[in-house]
C-alpha atoms as a PDB file:
ATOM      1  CA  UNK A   1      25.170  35.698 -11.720  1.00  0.00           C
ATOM      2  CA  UNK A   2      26.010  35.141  -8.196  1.00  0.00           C
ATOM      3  CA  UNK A   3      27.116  30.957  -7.483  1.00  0.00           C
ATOM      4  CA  UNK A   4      24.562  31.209  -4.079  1.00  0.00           C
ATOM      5  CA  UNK A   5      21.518  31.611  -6.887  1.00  0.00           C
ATOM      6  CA  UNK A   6      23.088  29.167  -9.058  1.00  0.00           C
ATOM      7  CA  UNK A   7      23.084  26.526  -6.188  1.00  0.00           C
ATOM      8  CA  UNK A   8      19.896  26.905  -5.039  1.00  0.00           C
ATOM      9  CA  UNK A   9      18.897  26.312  -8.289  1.00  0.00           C
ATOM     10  CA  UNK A  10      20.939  23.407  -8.698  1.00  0.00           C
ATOM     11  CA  UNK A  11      20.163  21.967  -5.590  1.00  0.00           C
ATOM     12  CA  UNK A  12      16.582  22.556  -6.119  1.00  0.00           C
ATOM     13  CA  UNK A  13      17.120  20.035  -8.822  1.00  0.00           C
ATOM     14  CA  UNK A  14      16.374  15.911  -9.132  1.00  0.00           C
ATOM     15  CA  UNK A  15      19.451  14.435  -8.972  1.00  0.00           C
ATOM     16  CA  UNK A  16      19.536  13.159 -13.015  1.00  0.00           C
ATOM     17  CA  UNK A  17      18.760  16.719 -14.016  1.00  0.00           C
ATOM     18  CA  UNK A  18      21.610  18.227 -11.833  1.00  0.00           C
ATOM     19  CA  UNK A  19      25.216  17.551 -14.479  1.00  0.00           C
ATOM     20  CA  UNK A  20      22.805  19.042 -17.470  1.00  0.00           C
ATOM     21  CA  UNK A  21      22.435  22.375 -15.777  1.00  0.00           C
ATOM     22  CA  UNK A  22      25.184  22.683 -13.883  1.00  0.00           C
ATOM     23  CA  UNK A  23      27.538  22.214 -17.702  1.00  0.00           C
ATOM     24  CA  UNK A  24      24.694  24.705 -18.621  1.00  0.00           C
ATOM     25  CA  UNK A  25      25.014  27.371 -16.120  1.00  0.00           C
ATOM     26  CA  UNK A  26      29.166  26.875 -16.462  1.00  0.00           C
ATOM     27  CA  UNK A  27      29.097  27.435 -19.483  1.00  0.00           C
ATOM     28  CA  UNK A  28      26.803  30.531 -18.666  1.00  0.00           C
ATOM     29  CA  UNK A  29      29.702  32.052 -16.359  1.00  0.00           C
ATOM     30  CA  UNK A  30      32.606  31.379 -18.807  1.00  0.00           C
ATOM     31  CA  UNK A  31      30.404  33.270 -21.853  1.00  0.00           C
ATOM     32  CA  UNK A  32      29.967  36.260 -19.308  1.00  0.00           C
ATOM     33  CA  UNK A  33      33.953  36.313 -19.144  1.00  0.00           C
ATOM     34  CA  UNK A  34      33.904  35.118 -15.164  1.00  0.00           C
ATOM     35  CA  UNK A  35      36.049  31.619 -15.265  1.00  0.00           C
ATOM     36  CA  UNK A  36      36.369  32.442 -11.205  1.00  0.00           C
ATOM     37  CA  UNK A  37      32.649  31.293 -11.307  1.00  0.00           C
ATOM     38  CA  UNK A  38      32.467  28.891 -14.105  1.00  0.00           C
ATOM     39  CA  UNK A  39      35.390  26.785 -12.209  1.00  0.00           C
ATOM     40  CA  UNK A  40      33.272  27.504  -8.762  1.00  0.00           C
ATOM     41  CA  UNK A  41      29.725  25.990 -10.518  1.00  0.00           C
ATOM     42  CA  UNK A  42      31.861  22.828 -11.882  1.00  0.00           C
ATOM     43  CA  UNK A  43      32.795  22.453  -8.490  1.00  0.00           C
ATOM     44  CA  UNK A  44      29.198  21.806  -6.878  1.00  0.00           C
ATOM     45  CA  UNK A  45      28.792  18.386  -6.459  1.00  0.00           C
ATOM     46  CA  UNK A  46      25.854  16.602  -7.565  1.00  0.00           C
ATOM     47  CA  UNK A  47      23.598  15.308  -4.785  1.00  0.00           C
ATOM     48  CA  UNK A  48      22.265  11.772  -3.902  1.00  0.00           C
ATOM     49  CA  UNK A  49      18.672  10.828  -3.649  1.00  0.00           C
ATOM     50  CA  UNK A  50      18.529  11.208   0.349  1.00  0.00           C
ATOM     51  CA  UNK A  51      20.145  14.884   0.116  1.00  0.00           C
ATOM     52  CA  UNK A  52      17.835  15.723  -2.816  1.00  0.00           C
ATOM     53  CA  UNK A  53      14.405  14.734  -0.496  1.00  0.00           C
ATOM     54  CA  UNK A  54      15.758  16.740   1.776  1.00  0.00           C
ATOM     55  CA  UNK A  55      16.744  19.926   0.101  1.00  0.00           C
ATOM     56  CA  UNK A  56      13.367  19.562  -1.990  1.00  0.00           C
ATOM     57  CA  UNK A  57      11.590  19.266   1.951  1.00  0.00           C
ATOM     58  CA  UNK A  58      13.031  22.605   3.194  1.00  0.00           C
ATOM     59  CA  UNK A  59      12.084  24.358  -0.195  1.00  0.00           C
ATOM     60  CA  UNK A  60       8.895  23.046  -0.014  1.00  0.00           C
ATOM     61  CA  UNK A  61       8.252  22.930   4.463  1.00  0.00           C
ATOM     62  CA  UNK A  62      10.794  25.751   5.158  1.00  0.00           C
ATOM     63  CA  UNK A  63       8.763  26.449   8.075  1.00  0.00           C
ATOM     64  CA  UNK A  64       8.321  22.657   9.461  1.00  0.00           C
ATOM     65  CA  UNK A  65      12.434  22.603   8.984  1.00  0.00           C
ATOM     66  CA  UNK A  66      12.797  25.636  10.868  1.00  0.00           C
ATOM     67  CA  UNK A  67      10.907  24.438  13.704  1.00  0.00           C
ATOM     68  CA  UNK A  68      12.755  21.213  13.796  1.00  0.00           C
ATOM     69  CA  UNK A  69      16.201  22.954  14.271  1.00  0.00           C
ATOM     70  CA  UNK A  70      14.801  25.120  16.864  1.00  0.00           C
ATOM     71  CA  UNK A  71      13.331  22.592  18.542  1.00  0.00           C
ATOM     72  CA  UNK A  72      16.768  21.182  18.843  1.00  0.00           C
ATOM     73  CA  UNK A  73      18.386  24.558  20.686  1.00  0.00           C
ATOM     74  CA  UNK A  74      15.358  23.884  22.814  1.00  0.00           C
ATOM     75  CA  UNK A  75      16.626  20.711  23.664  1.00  0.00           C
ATOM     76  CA  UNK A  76      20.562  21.761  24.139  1.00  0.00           C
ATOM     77  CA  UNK A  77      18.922  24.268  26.123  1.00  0.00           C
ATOM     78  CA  UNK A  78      16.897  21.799  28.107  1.00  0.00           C
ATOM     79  CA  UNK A  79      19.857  19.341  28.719  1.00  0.00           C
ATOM     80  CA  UNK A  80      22.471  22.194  30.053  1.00  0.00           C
ATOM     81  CA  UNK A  81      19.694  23.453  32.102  1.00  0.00           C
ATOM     82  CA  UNK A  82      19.248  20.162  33.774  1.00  0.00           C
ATOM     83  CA  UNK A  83      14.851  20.343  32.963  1.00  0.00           C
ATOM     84  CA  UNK A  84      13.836  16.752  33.098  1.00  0.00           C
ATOM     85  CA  UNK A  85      10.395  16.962  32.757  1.00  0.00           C
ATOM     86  CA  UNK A  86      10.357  19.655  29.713  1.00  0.00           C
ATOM     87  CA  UNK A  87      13.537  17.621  28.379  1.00  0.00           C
ATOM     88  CA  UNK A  88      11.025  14.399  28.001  1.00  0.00           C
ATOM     89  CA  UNK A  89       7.977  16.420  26.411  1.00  0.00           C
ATOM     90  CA  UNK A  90      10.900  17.824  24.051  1.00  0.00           C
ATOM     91  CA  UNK A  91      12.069  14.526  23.253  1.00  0.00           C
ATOM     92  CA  UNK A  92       8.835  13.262  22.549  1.00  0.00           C
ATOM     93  CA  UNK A  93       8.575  16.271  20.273  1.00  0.00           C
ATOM     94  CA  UNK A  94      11.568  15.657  18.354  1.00  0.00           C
ATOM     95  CA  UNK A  95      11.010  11.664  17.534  1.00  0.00           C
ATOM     96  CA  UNK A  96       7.076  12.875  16.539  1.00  0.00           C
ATOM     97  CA  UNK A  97       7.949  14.889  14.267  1.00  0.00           C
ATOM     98  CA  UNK A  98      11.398  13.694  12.978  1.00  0.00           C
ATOM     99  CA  UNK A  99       8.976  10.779  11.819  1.00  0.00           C
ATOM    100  CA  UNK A 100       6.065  13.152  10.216  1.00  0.00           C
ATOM    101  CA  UNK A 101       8.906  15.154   8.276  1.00  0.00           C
ATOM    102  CA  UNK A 102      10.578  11.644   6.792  1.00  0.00           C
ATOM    103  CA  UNK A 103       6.593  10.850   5.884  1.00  0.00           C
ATOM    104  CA  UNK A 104       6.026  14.659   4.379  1.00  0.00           C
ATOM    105  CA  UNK A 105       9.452  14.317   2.607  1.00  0.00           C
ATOM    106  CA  UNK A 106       8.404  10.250   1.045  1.00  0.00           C
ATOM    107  CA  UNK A 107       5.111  12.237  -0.190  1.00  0.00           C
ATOM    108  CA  UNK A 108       6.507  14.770  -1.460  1.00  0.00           C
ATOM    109  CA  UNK A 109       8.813  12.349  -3.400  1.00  0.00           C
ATOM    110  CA  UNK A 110       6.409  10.276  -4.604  1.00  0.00           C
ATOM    111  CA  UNK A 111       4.550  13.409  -5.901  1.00  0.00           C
ATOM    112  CA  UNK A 112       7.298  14.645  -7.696  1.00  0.00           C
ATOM    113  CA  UNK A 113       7.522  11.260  -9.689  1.00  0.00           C
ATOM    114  CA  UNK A 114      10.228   9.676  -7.418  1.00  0.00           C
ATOM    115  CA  UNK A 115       9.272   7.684  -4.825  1.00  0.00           C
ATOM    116  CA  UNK A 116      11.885   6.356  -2.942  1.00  0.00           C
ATOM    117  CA  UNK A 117      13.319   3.295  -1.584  1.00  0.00           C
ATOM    118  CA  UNK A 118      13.077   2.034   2.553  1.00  0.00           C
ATOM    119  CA  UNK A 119      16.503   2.685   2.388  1.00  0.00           C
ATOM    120  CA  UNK A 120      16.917   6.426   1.099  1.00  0.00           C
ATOM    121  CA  UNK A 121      13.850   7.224   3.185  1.00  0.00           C
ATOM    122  CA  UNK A 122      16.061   5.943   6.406  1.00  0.00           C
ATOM    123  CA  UNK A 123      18.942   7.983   5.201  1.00  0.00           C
ATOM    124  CA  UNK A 124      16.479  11.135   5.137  1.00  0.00           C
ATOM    125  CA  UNK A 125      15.343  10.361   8.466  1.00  0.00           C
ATOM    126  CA  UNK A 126      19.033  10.524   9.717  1.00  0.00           C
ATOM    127  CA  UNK A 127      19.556  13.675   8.203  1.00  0.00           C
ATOM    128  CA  UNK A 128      16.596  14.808  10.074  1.00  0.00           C
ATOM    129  CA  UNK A 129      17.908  13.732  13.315  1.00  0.00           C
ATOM    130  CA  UNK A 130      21.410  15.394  12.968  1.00  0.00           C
ATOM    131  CA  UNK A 131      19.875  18.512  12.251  1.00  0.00           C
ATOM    132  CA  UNK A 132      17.845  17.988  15.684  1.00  0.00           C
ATOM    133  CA  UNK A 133      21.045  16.711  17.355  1.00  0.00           C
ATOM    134  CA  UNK A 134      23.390  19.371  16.334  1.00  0.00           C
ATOM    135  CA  UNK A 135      24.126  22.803  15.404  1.00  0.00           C
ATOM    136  CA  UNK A 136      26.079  22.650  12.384  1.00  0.00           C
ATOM    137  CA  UNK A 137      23.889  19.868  11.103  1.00  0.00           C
ATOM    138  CA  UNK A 138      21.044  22.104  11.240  1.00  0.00           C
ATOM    139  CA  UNK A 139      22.262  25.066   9.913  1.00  0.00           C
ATOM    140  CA  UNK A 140      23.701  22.703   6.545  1.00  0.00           C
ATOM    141  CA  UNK A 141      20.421  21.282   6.453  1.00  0.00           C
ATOM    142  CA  UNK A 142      18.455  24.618   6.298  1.00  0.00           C
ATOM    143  CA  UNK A 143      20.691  25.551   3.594  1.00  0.00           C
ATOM    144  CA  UNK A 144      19.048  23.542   1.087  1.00  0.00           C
ATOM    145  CA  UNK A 145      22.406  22.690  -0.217  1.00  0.00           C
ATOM    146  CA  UNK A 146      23.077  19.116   1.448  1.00  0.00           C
ATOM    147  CA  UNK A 147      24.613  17.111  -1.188  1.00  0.00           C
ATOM    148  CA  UNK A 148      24.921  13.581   1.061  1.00  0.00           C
ATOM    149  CA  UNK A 149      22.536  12.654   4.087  1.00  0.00           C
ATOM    150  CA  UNK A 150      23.819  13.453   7.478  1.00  0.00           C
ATOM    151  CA  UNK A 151      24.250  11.820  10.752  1.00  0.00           C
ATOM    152  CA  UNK A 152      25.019  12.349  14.005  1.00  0.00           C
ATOM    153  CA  UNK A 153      26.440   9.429  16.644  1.00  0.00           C
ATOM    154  CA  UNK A 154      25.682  11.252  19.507  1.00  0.00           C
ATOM    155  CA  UNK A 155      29.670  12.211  20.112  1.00  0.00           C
ATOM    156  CA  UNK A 156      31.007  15.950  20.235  1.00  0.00           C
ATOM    157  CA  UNK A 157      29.615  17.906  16.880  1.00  0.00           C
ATOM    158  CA  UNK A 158      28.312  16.226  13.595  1.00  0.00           C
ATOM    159  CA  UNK A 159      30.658  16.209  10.627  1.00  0.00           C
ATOM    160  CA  UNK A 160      29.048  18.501   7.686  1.00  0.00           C
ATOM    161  CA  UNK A 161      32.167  19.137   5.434  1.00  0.00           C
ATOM    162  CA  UNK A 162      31.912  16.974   2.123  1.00  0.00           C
ATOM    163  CA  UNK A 163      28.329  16.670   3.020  1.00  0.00           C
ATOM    164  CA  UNK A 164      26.829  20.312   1.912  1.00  0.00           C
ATOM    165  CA  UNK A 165      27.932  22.620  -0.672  1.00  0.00           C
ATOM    166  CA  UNK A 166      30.036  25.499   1.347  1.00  0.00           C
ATOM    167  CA  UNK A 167      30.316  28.553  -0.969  1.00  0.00           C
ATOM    168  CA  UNK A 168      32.921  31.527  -0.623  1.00  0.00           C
ATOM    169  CA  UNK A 169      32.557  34.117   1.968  1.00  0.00           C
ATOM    170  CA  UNK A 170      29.843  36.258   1.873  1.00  0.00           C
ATOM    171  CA  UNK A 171      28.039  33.933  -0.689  1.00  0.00           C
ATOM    172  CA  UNK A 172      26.889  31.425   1.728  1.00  0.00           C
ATOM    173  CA  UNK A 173      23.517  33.108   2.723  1.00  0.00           C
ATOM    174  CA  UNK A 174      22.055  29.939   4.438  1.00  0.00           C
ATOM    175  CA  UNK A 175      20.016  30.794   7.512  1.00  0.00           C
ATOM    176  CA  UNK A 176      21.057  29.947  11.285  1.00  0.00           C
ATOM    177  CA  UNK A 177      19.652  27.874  13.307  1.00  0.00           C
ATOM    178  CA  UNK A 178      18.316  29.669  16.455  1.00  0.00           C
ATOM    179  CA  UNK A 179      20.857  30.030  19.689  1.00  0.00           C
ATOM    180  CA  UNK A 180      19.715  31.136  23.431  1.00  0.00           C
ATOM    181  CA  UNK A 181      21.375  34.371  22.734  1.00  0.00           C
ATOM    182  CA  UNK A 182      19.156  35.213  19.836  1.00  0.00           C
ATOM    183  CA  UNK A 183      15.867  34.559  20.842  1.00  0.00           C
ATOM    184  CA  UNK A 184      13.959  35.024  24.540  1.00  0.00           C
ATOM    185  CA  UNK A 185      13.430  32.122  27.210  1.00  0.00           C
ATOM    186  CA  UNK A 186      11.341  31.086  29.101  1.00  0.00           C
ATOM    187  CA  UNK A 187       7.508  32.473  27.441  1.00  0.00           C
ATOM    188  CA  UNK A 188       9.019  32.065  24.417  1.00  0.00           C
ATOM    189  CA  UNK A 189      10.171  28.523  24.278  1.00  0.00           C
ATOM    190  CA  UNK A 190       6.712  27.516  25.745  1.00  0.00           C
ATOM    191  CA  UNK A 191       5.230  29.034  23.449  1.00  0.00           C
ATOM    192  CA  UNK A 192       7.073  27.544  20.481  1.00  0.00           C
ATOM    193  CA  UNK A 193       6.640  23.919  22.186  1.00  0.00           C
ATOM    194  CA  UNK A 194       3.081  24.368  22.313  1.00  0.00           C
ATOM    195  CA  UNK A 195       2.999  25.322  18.716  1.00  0.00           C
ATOM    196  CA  UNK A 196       5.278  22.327  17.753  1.00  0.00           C
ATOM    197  CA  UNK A 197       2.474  20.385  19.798  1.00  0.00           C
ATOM    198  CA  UNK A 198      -0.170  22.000  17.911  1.00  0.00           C
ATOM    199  CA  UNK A 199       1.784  21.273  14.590  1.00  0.00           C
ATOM    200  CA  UNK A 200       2.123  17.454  15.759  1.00  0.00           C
ATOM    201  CA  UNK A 201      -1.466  17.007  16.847  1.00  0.00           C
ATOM    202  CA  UNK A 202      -2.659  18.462  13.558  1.00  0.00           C
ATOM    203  CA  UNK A 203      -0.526  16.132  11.903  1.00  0.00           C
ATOM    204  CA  UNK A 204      -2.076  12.648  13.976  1.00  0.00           C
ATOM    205  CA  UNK A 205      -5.993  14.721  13.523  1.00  0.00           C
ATOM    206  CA  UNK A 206      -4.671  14.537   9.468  1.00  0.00           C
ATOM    207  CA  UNK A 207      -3.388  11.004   9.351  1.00  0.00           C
ATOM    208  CA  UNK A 208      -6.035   9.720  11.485  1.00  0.00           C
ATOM    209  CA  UNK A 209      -8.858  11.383   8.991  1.00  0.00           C
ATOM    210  CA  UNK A 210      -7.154   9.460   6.086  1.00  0.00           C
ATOM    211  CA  UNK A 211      -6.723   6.724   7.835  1.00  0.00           C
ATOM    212  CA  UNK A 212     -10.606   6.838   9.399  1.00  0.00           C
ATOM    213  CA  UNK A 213     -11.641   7.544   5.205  1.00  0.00           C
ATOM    214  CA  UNK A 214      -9.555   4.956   4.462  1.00  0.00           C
ATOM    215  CA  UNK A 215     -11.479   2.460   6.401  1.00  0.00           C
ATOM    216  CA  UNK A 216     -15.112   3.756   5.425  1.00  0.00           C
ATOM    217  CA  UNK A 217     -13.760   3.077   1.686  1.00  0.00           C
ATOM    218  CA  UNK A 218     -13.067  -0.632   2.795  1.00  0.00           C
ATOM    219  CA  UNK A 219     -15.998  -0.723   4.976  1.00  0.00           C
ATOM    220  CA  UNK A 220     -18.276   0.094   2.195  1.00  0.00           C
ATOM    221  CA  UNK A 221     -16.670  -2.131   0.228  1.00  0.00           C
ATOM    222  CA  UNK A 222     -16.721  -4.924   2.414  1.00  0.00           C
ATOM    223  CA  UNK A 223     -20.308  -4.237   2.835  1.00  0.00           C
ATOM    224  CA  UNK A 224     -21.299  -4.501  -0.947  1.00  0.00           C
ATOM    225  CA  UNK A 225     -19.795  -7.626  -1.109  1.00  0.00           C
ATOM    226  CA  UNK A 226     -21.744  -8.814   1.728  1.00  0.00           C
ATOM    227  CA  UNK A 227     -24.457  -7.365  -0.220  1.00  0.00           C
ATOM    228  CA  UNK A 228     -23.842  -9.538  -3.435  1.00  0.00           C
ATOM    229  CA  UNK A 229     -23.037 -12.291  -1.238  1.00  0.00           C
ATOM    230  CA  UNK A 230     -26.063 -12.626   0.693  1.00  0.00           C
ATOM    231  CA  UNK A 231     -27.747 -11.856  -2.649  1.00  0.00           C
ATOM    232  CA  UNK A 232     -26.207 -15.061  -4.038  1.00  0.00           C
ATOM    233  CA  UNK A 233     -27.078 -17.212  -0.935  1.00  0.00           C
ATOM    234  CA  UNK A 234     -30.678 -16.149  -1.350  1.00  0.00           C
ATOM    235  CA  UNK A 235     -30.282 -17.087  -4.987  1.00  0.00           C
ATOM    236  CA  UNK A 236     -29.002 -20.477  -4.192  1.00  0.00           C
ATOM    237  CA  UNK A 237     -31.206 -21.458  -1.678  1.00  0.00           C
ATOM    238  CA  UNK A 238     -34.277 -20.796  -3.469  1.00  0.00           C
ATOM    239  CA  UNK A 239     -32.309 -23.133  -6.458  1.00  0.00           C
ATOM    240  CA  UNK A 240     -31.810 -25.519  -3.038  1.00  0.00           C
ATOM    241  CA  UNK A 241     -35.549 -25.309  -2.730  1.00  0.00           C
ATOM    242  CA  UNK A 242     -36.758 -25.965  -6.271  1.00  0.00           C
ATOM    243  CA  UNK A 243     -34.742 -29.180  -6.667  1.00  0.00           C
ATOM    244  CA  UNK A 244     -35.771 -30.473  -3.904  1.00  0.00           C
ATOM    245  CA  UNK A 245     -39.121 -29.897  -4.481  1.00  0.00           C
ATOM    246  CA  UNK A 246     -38.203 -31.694  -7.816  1.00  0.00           C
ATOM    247  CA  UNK A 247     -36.915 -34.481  -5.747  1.00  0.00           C
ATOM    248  CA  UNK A 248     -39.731 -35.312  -3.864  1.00  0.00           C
ATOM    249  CA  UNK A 249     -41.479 -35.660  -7.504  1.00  0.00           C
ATOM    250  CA  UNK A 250     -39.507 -37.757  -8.280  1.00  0.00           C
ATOM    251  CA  UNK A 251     -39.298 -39.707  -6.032  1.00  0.00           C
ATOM    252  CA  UNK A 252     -42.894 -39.915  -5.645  1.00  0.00           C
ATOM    253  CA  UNK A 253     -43.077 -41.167  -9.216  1.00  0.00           C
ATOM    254  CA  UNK A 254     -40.271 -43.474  -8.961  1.00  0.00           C
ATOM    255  CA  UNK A 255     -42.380 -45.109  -5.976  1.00  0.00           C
ATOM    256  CA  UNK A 256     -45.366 -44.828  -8.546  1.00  0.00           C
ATOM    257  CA  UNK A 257     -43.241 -46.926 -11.493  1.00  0.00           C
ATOM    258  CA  UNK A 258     -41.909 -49.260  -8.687  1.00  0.00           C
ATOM    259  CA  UNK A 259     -45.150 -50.221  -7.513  1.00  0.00           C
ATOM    260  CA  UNK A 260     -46.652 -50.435 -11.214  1.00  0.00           C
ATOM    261  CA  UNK A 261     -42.788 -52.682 -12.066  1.00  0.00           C
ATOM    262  CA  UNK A 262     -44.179 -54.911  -9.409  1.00  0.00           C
ATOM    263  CA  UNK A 263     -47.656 -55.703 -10.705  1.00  0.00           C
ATOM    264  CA  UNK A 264     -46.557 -55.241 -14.262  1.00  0.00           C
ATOM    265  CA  UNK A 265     -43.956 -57.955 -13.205  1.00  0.00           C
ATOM    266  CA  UNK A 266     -47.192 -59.965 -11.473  1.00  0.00           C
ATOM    267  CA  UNK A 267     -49.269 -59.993 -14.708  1.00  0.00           C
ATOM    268  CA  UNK A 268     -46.316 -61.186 -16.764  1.00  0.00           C
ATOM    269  CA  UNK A 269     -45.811 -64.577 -14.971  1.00  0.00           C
ATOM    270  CA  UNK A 270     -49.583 -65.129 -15.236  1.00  0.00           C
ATOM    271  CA  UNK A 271     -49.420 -64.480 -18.757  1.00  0.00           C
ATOM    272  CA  UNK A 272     -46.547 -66.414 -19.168  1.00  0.00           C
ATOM    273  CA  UNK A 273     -48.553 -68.944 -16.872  1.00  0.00           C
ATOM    274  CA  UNK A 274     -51.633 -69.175 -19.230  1.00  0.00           C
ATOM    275  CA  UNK A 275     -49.396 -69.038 -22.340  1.00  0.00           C
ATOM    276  CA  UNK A 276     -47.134 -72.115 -20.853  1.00  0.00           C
ATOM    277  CA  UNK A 277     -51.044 -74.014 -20.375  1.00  0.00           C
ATOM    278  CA  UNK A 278     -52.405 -73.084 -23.551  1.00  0.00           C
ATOM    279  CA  UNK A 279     -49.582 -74.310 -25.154  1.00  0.00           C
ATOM    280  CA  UNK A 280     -49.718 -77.633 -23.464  1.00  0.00           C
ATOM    281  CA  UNK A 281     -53.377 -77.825 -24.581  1.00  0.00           C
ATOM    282  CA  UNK A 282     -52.551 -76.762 -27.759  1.00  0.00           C
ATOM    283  CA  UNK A 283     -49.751 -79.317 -28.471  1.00  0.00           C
ATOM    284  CA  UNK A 284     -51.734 -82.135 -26.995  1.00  0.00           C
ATOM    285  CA  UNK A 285     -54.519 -81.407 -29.410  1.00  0.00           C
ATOM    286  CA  UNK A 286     -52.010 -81.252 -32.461  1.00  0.00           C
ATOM    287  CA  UNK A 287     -50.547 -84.710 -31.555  1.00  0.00           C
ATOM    288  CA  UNK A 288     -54.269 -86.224 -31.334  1.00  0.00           C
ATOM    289  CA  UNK A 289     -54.682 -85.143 -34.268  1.00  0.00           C
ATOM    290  CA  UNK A 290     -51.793 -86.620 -35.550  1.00  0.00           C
ATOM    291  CA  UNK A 291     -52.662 -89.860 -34.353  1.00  0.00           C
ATOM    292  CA  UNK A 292     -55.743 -89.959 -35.813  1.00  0.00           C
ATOM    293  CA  UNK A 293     -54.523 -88.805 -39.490  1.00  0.00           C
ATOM    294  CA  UNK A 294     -52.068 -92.000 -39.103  1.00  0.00           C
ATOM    295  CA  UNK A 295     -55.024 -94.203 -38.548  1.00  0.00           C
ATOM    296  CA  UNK A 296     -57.693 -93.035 -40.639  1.00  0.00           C
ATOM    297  CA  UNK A 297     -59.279 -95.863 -43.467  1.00  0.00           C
ATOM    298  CA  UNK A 298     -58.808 -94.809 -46.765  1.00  0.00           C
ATOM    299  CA  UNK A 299     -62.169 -94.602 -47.344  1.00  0.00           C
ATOM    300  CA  UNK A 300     -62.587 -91.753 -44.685  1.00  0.00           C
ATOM    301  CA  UNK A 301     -63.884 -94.662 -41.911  1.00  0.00           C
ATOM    302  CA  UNK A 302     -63.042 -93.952 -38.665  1.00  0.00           C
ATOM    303  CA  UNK A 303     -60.713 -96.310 -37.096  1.00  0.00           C
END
């Protein structure tokens, strides 16, 4: 058991899973008889959220990672050799795809069942831009082993210790970032810039496809409601239609009733009219008649 395989296993871990295995792996050592280790593994601290998105990023995007740190020798290399115009395109690099890491690494998060918070995801993107920024930030950042976030202000060289697990001599295998003395000028660095450009515009061509399949989804969408809506309208105005068609009836037949109220209402006083006569008539008769019982002889005569 070397303590280099133990902590990129450990640090290869979510942060609530990391005590567990590192007691486990302890424990491991001191069975084999090697307390050296076992005190070495109780040692490794456990890392926050921000560190864990980004050790889990260079597992996962070693590549993309490696790129970043080079592109920051490019720019050191840029800046001492006083190149203004490729300094700009490199900046523009580095703040491109600084920002399409800290997406990859909230993805990657979110995939793994722990999405994180605005505020982690700013940490992450600090991290990123130390490793940029400076040497030692880059190489601690590659190492998969960062057990805080990083930052740089800009000042002299970033401060890793406390930050990333160190291990002993000889055990600390993380890779280098690249230097001018290492790798050729010139050619070379074009040609990496134009692959970093490559990388970047892939990146846009992919967000911009999700983002142009995003909008057909709500396009379509708006469009069947439009649908349903204009269905509706048709719906309603043929209802608008039928009552009013009912209206007119109606009010045709109201007209209809008004005009028969009226001569019904004509009829009646004439009625009442004759009745009011006849019943003049008829009373007048009654009281002759009357009269004339009062008056009659009692032998029948007429008076």
């Amino acid at each position: 058991m070397r303590l280099s395989d133990v902590a990129d296993e450990l640090y290869g871990l979510p942060p609530d899973e990391f005590i567990a295995a590192r007691d486990a792996r302890r424990k491991e050592a001191r069975a084999q008889g090697d307390r050296e280790l076992a005190e070495e593994i109780g040692g490794l601290r456990k890392p926050t959220t921000a560190a864990w998105v980004v050790n889990t990023l260079v597992r996962r995007q070693p590549d993309e990672l490696r790129q970043l740190v080079d592109l920051g020798a490019d720019l050191r290399e840029a800046q001492r050799d006083l190149e203004g115009d490729q300094l700009k395109e490199l900046t523009r690099q580095r703040r491109a795809v600084v920002l399409a890491l800290t997406r990859q690494a909230r993805s990657l998060a979110k995939e793994l069942g722990r999405p994180v918070s605005d505020s982690v995801a700013g940490q992450v993107q600090d991290t990123l831009r130390a490793a940029v920024a400076d040497e030692d930030a880059g190489r601690a950042t590659l190492s998969g082993r960062l057990t805080s976030p990083l930052s740089y202000s800009g000042v002299g060289t970033a401060d890793v210790q406390g930050s990333v697990a160190t291990l002993p001599q000889g055990e600390d295998d993380a890779p280098a970032p690249a230097t001018r003395g290492d790798r050729a000028p010139g050619e070379d660095r074009r040609q990496r810039a134009a692959e970093r450009q490559l990388a970047g515009a892939r990146e846009e061509l992919a967000d911009a496809e999700t983002a142009a399949a995003d909008a057909q989804a709500d396009a379509e969408r708006e469009r069947e409601q439009l649908a349903g809506l204009s269905t509706r309208q048709e719906q309603l105005r043929a209802r608008i239609g039928e009552l009013e068609a009912e209206l007119r009836q109606a009010e045709q037949e109201a007209g209809e009733v008004t005009a028969d109220l009226w001569g019904g209402q004509r009829r009646r006083d004439a009625a009442e009219r004759r009745e009011q006569r006849a019943n003049t008539v008829r009373d007048r008769a009654r009281a002759r008649v009357q009269r004339l019982e009062q008056t009659a002889t009692p032998g029948g005569a007429a008076p």
